[in-house]
Protein backbone atom coordinates (compact mmCIF):
# COMPACT_ATOMS: atom_id res chain seq x y z
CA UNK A 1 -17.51 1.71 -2.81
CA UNK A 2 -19.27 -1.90 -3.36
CA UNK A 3 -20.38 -2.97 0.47
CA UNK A 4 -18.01 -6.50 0.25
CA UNK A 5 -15.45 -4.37 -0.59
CA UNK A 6 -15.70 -2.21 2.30
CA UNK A 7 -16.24 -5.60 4.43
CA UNK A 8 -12.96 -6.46 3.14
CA UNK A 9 -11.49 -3.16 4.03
CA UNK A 10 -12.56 -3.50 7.95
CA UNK A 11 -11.87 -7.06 8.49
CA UNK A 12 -7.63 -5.88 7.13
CA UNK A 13 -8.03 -2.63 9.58
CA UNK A 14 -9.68 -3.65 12.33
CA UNK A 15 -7.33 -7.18 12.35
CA UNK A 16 -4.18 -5.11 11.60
CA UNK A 17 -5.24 -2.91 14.77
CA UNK A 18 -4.76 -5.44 16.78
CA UNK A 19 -1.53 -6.91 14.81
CA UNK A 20 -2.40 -10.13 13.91
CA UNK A 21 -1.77 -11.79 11.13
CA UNK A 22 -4.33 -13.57 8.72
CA UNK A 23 -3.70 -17.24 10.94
CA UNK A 24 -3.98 -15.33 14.09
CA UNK A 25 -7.77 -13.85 13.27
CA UNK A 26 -8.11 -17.69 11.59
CA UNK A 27 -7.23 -19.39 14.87
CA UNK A 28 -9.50 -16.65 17.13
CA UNK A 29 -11.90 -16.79 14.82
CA UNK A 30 -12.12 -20.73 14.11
CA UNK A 31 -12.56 -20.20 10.11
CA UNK A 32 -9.61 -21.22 8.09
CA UNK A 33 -6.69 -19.31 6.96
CA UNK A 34 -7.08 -19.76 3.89
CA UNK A 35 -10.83 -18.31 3.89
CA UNK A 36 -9.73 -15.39 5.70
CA UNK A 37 -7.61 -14.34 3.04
CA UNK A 38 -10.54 -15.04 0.63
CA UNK A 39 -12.60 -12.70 2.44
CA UNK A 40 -9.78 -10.11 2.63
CA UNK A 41 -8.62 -10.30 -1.27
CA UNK A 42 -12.72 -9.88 -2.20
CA UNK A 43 -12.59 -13.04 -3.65
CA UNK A 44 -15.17 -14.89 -0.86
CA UNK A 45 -18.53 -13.72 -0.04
CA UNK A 46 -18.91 -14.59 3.22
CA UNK A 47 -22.18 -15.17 4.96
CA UNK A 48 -23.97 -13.48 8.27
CA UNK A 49 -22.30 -15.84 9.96
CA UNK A 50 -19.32 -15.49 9.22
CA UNK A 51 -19.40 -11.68 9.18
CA UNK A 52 -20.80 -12.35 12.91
CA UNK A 53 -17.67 -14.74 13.77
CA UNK A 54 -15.22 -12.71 12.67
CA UNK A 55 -17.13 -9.40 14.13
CA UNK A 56 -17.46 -10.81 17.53
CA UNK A 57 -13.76 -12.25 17.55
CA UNK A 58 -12.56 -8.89 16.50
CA UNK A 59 -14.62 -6.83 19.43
CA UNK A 60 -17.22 -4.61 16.92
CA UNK A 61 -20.21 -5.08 15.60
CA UNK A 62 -21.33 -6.77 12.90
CA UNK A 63 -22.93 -3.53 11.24
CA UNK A 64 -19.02 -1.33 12.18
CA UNK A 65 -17.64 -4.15 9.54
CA UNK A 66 -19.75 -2.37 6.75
CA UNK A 67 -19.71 0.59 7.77
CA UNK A 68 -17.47 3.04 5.75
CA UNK A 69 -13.53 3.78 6.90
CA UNK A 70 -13.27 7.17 8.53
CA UNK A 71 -12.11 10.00 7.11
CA UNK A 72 -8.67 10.78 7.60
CA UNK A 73 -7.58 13.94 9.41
CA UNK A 74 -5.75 15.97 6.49
């Protein structure tokens, strides 16, 4: 799977985990709604940075935002 769309994949999990919406991780997170969809829908390429704000505001590491999902128990 390409890497930003496995970013993608984490930031959705990770924020859904904690059930907030897209404007909730936006306000945590101080980067715009509008962004975080972006980054979501593949259609941003976010910087270190930003993978770092958005890691930090959703309690993981940078690096668990790239890593790949787990496998689900079958």
């Amino acid at each position: 799977m390409d890497i930003r769309r496995q970013l993608d994949l984490n930031i959705q999990r990770f924020r859904r985990e904690k059930g907030w919406s897209q404007e909730d991780l936006s306000f945590e997170s101080g980067i715009h709604r509008t962004y975080v969809s972006g980054i979501e829908r593949g259609v941003r390429n976010p910087t270190l940075t930003i993978v770092g704000k958005l890691a930090k505001t959703l309690d993981v590491s940078p690096g668990t935002l790239l890593d790949p999902a787990p496998k689900k128990a079958r």
